[in-house]
PDB file of N, CA and C in Angstrom:
ATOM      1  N   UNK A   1     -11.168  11.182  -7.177  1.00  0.00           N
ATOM      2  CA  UNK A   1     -10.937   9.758  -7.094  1.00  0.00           C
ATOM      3  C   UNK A   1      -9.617   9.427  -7.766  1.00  0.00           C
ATOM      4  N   UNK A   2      -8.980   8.087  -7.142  1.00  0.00           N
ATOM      5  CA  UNK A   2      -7.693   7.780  -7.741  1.00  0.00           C
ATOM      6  C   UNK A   2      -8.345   7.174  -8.973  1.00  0.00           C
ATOM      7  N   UNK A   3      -7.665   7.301  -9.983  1.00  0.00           N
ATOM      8  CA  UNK A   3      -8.245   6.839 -11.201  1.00  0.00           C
ATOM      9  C   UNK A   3      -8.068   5.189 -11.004  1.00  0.00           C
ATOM     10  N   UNK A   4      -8.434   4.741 -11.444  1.00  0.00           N
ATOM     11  CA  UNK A   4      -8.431   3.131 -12.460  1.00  0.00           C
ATOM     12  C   UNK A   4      -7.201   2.503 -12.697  1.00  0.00           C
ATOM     13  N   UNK A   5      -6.494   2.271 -12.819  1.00  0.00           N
ATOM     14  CA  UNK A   5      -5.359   1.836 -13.252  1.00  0.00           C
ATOM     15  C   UNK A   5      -5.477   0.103 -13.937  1.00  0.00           C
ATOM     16  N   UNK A   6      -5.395   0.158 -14.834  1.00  0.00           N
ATOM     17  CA  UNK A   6      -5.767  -1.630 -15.748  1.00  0.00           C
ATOM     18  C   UNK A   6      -4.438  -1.850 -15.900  1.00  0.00           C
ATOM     19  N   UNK A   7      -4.808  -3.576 -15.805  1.00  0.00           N
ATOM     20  CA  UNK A   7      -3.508  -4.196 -16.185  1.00  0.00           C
ATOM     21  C   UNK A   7      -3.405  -4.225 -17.611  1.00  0.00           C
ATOM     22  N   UNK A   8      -2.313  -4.154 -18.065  1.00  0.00           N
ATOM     23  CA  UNK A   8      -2.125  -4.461 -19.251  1.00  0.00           C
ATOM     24  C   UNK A   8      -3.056  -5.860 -20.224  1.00  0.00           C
ATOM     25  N   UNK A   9      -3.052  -6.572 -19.014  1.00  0.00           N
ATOM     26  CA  UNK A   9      -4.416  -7.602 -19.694  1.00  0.00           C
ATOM     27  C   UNK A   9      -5.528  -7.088 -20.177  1.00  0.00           C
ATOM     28  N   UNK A  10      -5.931  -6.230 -18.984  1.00  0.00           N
ATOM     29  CA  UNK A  10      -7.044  -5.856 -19.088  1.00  0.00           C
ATOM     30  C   UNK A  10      -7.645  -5.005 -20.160  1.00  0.00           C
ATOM     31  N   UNK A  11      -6.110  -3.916 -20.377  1.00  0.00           N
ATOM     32  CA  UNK A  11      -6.039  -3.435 -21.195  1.00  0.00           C
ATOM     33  C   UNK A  11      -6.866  -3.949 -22.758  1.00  0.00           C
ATOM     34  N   UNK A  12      -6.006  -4.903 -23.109  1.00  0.00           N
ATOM     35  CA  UNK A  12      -5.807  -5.943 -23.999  1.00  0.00           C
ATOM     36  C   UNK A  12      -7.601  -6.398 -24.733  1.00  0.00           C
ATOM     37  N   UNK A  13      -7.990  -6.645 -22.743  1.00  0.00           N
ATOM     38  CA  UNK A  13      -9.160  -7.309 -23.140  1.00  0.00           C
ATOM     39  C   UNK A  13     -10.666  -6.372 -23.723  1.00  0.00           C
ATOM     40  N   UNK A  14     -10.143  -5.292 -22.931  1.00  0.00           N
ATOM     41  CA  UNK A  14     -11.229  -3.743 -23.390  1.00  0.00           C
ATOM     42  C   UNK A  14     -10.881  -3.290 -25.067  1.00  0.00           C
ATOM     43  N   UNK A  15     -10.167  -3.891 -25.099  1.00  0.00           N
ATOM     44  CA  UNK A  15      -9.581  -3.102 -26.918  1.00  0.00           C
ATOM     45  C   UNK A  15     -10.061  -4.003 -27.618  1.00  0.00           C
ATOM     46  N   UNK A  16     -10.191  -5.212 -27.214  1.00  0.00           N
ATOM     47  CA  UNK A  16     -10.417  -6.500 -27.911  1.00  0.00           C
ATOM     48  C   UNK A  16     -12.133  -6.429 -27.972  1.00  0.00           C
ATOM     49  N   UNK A  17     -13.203  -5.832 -26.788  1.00  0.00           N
ATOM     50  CA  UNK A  17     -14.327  -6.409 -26.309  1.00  0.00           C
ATOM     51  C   UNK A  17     -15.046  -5.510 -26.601  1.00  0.00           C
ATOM     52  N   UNK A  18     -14.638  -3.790 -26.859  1.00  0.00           N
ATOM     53  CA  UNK A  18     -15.654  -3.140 -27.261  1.00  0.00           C
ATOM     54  C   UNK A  18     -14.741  -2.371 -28.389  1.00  0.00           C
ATOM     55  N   UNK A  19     -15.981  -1.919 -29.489  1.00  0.00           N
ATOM     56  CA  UNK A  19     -15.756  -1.089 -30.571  1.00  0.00           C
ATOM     57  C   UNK A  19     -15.364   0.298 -29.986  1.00  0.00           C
ATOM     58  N   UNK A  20     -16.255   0.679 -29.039  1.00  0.00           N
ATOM     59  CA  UNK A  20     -15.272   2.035 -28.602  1.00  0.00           C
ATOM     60  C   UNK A  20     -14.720   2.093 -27.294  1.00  0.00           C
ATOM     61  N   UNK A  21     -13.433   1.717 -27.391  1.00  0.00           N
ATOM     62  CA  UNK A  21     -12.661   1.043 -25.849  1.00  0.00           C
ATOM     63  C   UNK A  21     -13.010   2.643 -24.952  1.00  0.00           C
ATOM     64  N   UNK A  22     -13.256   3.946 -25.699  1.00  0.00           N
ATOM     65  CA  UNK A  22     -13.086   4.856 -24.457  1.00  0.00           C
ATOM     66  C   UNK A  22     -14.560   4.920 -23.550  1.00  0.00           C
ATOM     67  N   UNK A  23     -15.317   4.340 -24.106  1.00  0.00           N
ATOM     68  CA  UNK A  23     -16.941   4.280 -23.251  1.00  0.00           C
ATOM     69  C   UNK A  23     -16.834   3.226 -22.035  1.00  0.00           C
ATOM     70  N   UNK A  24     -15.583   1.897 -22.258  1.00  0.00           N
ATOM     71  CA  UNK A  24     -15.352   1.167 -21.107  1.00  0.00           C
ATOM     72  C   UNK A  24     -14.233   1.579 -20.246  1.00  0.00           C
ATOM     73  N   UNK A  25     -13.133   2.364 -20.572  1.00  0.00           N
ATOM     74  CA  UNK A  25     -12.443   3.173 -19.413  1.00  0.00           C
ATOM     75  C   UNK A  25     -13.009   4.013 -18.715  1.00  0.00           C
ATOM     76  N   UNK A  26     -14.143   4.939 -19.228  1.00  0.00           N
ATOM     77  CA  UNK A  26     -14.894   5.701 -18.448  1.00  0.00           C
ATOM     78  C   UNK A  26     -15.645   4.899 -17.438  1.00  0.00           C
ATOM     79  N   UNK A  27     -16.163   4.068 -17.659  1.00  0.00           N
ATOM     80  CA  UNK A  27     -16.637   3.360 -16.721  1.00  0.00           C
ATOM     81  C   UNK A  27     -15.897   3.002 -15.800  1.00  0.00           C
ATOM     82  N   UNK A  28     -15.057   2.582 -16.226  1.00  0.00           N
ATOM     83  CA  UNK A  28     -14.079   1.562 -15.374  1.00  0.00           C
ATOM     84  C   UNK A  28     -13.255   2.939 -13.886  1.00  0.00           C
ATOM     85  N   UNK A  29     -13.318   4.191 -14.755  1.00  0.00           N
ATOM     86  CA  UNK A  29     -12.867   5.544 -14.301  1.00  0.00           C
ATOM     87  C   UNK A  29     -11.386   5.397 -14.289  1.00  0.00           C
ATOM     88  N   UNK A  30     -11.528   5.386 -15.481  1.00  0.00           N
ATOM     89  CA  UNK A  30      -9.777   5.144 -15.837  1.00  0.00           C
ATOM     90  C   UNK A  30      -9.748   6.181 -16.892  1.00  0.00           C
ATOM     91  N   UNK A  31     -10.709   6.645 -17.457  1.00  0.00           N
ATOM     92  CA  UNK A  31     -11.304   7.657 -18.506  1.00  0.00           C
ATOM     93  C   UNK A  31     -10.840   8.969 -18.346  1.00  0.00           C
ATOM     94  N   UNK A  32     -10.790  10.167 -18.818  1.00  0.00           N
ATOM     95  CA  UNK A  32     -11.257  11.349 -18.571  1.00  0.00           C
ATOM     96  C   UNK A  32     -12.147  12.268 -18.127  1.00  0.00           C
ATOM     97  N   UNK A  33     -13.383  11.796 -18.650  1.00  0.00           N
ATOM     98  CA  UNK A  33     -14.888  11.826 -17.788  1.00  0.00           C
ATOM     99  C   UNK A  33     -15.542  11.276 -17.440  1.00  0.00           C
ATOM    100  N   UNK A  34     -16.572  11.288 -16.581  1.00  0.00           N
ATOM    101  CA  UNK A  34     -17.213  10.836 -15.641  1.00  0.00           C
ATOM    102  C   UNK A  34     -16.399  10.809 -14.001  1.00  0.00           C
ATOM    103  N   UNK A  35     -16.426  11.596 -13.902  1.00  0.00           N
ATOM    104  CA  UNK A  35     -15.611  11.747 -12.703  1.00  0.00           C
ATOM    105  C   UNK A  35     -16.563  10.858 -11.131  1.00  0.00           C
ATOM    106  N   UNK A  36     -15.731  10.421 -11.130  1.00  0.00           N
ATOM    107  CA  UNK A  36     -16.473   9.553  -9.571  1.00  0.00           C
ATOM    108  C   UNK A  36     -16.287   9.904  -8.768  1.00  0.00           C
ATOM    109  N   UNK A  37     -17.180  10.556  -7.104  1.00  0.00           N
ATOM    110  CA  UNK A  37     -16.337  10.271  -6.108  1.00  0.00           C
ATOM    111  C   UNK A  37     -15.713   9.649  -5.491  1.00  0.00           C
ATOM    112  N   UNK A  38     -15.318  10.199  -4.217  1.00  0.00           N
ATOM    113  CA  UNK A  38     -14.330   8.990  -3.603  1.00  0.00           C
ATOM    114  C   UNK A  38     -15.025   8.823  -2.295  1.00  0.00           C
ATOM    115  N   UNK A  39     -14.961   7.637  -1.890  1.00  0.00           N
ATOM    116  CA  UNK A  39     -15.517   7.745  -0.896  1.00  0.00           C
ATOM    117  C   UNK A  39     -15.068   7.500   0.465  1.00  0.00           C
ATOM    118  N   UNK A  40     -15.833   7.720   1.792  1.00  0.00           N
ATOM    119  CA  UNK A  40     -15.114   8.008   3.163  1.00  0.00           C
ATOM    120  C   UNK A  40     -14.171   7.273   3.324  1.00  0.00           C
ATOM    121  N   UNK A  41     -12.576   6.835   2.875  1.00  0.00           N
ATOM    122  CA  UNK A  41     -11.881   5.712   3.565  1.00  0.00           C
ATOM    123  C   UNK A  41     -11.997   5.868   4.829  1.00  0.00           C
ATOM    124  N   UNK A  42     -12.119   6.721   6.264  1.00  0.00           N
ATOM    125  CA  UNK A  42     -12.073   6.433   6.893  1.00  0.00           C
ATOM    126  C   UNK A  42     -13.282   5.330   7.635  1.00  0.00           C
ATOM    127  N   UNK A  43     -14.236   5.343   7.116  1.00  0.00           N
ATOM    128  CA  UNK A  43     -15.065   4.124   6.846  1.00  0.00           C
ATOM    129  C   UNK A  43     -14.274   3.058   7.390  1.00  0.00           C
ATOM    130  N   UNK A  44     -15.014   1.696   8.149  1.00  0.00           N
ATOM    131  CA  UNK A  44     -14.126   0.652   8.467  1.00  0.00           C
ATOM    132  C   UNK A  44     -14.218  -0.281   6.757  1.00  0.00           C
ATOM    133  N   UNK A  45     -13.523  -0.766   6.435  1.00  0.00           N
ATOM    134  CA  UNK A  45     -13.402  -1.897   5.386  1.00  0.00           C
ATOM    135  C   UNK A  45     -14.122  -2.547   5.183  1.00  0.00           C
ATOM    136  N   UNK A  46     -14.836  -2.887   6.089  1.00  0.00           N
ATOM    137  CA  UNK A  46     -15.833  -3.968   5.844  1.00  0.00           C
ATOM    138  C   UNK A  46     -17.538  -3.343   5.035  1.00  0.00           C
ATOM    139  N   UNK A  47     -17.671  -1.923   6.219  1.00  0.00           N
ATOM    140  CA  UNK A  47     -18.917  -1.092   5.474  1.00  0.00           C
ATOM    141  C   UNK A  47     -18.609  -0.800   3.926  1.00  0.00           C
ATOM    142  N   UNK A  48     -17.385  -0.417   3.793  1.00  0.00           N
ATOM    143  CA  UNK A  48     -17.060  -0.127   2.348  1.00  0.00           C
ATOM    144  C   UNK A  48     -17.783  -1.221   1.139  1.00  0.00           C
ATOM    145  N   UNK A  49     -16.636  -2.415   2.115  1.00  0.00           N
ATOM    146  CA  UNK A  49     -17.199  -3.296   0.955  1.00  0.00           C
ATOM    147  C   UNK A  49     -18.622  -3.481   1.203  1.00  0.00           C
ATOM    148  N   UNK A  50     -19.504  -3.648   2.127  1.00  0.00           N
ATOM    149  CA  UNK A  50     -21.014  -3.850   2.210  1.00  0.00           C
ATOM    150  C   UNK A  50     -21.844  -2.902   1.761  1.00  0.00           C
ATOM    151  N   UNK A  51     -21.028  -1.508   1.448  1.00  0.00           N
ATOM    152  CA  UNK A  51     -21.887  -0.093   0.105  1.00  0.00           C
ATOM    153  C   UNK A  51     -21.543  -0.940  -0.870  1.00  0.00           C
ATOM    154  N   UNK A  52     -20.077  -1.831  -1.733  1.00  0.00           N
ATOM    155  CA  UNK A  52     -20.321  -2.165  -2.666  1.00  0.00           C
ATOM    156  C   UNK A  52     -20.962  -3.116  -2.988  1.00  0.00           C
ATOM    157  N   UNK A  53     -21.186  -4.093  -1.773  1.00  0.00           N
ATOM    158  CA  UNK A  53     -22.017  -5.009  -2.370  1.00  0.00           C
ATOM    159  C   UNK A  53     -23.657  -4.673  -2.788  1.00  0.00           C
ATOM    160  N   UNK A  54     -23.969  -3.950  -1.744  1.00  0.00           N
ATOM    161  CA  UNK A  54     -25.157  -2.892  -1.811  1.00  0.00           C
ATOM    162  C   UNK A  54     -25.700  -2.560  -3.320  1.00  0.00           C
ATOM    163  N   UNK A  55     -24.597  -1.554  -3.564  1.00  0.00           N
ATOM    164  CA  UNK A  55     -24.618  -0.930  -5.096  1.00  0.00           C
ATOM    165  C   UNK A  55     -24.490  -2.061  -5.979  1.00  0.00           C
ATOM    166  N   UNK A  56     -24.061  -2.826  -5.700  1.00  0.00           N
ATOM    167  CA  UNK A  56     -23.670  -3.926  -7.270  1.00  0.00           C
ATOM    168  C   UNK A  56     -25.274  -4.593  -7.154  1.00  0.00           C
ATOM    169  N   UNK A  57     -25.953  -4.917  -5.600  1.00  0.00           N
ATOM    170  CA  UNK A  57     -27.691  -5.580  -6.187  1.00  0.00           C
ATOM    171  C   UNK A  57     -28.036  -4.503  -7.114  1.00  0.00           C
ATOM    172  N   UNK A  58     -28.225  -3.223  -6.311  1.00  0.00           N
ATOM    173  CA  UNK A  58     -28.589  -2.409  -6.930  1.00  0.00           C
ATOM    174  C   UNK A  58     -28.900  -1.965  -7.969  1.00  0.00           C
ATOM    175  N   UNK A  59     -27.899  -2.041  -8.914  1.00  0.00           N
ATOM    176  CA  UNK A  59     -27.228  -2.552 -10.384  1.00  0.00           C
ATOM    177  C   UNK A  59     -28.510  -3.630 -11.069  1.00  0.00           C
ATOM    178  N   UNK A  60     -28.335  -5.006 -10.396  1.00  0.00           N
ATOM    179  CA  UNK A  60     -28.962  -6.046 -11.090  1.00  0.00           C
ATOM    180  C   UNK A  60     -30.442  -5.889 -10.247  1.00  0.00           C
ATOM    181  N   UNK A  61     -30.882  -5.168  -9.316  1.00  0.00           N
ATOM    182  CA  UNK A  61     -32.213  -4.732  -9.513  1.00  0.00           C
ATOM    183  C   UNK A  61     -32.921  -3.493 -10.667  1.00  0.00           C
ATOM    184  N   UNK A  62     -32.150  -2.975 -10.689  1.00  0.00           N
ATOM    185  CA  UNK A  62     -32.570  -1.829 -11.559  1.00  0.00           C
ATOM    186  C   UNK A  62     -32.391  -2.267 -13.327  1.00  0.00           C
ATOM    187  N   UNK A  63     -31.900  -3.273 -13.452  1.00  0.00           N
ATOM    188  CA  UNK A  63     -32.184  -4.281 -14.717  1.00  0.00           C
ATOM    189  C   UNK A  63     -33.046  -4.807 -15.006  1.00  0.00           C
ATOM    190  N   UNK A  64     -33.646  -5.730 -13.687  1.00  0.00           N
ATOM    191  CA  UNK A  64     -34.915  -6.323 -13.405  1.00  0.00           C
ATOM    192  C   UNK A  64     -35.858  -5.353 -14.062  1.00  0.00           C
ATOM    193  N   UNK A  65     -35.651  -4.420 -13.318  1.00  0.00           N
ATOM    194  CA  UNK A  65     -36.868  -2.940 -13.611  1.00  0.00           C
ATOM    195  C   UNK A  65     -37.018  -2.901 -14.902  1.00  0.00           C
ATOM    196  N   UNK A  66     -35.612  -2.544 -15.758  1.00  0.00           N
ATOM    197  CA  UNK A  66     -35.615  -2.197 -16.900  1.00  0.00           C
ATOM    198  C   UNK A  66     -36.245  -3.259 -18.111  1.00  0.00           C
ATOM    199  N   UNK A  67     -36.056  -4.643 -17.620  1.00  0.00           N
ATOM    200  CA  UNK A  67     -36.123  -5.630 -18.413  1.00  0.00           C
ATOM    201  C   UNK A  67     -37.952  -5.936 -18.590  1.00  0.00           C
ATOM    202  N   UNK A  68     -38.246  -5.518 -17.107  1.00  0.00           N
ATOM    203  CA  UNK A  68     -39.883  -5.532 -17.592  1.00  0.00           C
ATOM    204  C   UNK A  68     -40.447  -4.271 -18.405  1.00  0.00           C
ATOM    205  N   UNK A  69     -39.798  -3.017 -18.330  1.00  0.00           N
ATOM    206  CA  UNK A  69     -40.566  -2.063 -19.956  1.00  0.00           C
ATOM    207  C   UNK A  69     -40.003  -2.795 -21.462  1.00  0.00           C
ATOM    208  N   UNK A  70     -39.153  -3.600 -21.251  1.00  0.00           N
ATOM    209  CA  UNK A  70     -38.714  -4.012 -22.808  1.00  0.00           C
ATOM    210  C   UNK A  70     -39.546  -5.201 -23.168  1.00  0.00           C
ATOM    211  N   UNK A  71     -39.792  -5.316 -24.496  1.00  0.00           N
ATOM    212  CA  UNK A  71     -40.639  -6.595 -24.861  1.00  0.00           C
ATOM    213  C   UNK A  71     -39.473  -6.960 -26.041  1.00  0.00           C
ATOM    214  N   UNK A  72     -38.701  -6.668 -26.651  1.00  0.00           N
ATOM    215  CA  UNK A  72     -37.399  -7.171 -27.752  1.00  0.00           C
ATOM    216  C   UNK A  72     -36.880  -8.155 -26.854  1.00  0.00           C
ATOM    217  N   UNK A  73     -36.635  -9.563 -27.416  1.00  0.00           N
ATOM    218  CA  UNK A  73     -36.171 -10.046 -26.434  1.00  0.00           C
ATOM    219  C   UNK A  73     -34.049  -9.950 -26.475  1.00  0.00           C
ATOM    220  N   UNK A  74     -33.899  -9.491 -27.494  1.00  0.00           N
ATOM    221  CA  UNK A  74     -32.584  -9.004 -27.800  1.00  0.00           C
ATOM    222  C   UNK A  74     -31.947  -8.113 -26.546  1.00  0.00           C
ATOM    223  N   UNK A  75     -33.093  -7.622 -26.148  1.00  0.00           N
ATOM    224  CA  UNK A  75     -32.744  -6.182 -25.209  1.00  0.00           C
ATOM    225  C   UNK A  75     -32.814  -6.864 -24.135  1.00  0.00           C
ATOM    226  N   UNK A  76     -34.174  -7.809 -23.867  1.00  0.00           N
ATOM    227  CA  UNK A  76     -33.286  -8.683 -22.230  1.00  0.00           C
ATOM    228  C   UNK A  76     -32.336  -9.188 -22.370  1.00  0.00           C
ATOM    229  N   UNK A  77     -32.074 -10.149 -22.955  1.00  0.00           N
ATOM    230  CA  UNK A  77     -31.214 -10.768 -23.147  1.00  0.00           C
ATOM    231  C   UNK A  77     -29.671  -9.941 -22.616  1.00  0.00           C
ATOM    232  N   UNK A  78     -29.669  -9.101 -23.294  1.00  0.00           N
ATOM    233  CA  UNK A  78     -28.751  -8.197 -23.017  1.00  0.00           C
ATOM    234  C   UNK A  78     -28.116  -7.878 -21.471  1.00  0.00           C
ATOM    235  N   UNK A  79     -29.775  -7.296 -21.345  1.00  0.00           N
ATOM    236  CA  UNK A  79     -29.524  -7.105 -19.880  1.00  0.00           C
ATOM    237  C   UNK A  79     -29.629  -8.361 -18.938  1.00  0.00           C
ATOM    238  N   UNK A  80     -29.750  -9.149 -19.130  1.00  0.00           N
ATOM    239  CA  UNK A  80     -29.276 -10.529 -18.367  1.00  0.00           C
ATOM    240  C   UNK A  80     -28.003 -10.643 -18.690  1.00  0.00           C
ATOM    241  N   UNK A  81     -27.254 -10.815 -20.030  1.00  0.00           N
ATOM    242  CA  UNK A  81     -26.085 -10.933 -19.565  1.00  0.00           C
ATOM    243  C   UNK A  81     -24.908 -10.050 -18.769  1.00  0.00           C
ATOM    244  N   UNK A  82     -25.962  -8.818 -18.653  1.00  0.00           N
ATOM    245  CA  UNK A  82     -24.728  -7.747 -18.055  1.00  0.00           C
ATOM    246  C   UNK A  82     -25.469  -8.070 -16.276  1.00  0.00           C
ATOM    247  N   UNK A  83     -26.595  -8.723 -16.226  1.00  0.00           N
ATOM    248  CA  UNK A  83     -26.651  -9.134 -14.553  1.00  0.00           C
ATOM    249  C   UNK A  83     -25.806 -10.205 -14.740  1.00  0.00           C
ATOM    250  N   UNK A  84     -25.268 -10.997 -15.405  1.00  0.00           N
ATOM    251  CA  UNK A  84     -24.848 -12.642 -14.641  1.00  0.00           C
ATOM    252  C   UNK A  84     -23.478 -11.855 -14.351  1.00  0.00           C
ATOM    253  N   UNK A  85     -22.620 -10.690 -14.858  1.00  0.00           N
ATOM    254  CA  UNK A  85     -21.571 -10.496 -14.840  1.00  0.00           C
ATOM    255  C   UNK A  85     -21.630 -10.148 -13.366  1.00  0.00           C
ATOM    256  N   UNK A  86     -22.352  -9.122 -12.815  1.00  0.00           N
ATOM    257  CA  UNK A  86     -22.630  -8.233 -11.818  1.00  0.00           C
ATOM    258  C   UNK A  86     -23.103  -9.582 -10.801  1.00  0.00           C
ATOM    259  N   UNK A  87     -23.497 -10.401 -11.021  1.00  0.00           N
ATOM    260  CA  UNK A  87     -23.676 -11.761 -10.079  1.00  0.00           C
ATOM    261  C   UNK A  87     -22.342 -12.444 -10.110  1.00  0.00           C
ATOM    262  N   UNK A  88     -21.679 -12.415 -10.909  1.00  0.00           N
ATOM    263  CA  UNK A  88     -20.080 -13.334 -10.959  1.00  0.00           C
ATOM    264  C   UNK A  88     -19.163 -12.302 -10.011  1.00  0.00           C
ATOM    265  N   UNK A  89     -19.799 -11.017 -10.226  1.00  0.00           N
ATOM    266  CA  UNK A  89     -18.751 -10.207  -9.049  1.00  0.00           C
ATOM    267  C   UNK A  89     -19.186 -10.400  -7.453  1.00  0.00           C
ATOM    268  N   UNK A  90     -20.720 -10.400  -7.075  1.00  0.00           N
ATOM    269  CA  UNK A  90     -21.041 -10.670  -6.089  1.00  0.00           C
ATOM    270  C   UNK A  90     -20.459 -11.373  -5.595  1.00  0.00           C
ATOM    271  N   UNK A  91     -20.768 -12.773  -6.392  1.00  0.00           N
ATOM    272  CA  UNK A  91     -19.938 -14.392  -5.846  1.00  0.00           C
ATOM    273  C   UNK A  91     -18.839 -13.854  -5.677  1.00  0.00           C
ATOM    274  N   UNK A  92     -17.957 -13.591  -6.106  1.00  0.00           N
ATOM    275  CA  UNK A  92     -16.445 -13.501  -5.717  1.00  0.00           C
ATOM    276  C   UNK A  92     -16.199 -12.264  -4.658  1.00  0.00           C
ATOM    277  N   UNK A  93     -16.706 -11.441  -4.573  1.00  0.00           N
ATOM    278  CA  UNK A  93     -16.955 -10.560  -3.258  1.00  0.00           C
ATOM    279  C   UNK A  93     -17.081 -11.550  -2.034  1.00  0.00           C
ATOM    280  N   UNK A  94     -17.999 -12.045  -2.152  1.00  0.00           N
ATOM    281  CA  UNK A  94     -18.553 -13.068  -0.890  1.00  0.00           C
ATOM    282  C   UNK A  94     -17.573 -13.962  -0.875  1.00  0.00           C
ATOM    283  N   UNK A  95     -16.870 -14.669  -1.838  1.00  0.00           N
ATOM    284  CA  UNK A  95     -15.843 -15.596  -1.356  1.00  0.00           C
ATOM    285  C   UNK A  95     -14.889 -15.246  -0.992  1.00  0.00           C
ATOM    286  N   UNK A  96     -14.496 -14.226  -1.259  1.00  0.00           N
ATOM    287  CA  UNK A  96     -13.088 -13.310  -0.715  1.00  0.00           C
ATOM    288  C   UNK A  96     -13.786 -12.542   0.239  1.00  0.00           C
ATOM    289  N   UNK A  97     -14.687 -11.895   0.656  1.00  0.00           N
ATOM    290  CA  UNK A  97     -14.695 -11.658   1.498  1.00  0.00           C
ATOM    291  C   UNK A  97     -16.108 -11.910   2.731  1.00  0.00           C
ATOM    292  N   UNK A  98     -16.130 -13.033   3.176  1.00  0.00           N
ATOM    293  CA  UNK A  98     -17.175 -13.840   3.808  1.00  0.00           C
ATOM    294  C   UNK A  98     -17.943 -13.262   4.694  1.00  0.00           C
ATOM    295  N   UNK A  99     -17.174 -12.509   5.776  1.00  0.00           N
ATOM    296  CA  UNK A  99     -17.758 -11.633   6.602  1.00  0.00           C
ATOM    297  C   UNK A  99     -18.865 -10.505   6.048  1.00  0.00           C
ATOM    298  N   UNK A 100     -18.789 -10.576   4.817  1.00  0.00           N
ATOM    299  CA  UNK A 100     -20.171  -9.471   4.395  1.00  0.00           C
ATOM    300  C   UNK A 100     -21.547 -10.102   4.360  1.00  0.00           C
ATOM    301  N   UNK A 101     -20.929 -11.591   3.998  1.00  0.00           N
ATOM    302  CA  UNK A 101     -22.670 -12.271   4.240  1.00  0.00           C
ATOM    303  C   UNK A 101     -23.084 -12.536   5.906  1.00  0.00           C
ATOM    304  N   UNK A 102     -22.662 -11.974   6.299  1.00  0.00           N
ATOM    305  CA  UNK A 102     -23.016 -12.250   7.752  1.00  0.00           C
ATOM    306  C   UNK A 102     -23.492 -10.738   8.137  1.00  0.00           C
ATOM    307  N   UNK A 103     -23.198  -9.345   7.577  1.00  0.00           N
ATOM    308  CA  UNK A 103     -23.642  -8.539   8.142  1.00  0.00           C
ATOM    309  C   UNK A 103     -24.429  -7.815   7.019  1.00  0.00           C
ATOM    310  N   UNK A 104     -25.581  -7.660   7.306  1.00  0.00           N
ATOM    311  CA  UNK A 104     -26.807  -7.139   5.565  1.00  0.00           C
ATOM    312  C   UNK A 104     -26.897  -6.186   6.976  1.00  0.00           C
ATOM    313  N   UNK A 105     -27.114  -4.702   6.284  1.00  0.00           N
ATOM    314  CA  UNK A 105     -27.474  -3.451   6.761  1.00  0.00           C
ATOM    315  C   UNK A 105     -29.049  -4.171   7.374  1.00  0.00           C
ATOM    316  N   UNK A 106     -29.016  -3.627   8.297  1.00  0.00           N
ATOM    317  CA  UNK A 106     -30.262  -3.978   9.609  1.00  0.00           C
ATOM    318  C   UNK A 106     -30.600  -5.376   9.426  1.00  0.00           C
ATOM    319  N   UNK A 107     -29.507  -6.311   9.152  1.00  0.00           N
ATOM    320  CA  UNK A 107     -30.092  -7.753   9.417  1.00  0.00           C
ATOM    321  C   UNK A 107     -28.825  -8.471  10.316  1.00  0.00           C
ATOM    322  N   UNK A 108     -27.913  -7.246  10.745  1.00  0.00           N
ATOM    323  CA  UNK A 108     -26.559  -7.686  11.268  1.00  0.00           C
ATOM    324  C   UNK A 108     -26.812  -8.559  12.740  1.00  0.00           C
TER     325      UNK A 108
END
């Protein structure tokens, strides 16, 4: 995979937001490890983005999951705020790119 590349903002804002900025470049795969694949570009653009929108429910279902074994409410909490983020990306997926709400894998 092509790595990550952050803006210098972004930079800024990962140094600023976590105590150990290298656990959020890895993520981000801007890191050293965790190596990601890459996936089919020859794929049309649109499926691409409709795997990511895919994977990002995905994400805030598998929170859901998680949030019902926890009874701390510190620990939902938590994980609600890392779904509203993963919902603020949705929204802006869908507004930039509209044509994905029109085609849901077998509801096209």
């Amino acid at each position: 995979m092509t790595p990550y590349v952050p803006s210098i903002a972004l930079k800024n804002a990962i140094e600023s937001l976590f105590d150990c900025p290298g656990t959020a470049y890895e993520n981000l795969g801007a890191g050293q490890g965790g190596e990601i694949q890459d996936l089919d570009t020859s794929e049309h653009l649109l499926t691409r983005l409709e795997t990511l929108r895919d994977q990002l429910e995905c994400y805030v279902i598998g929170m859901a999951s998680e949030a019902e074994e926890y009874s701390a409410p510190d620990a939902i909490q938590a994980l609600q705020d890392q779904a509203c983020g993963l919902l603020l990306a949705l929204r802006e997926l869908q507004k930039h790119v509209p044509e994905i709400a029109r085609f849901r894998h077998g509801q096209g």
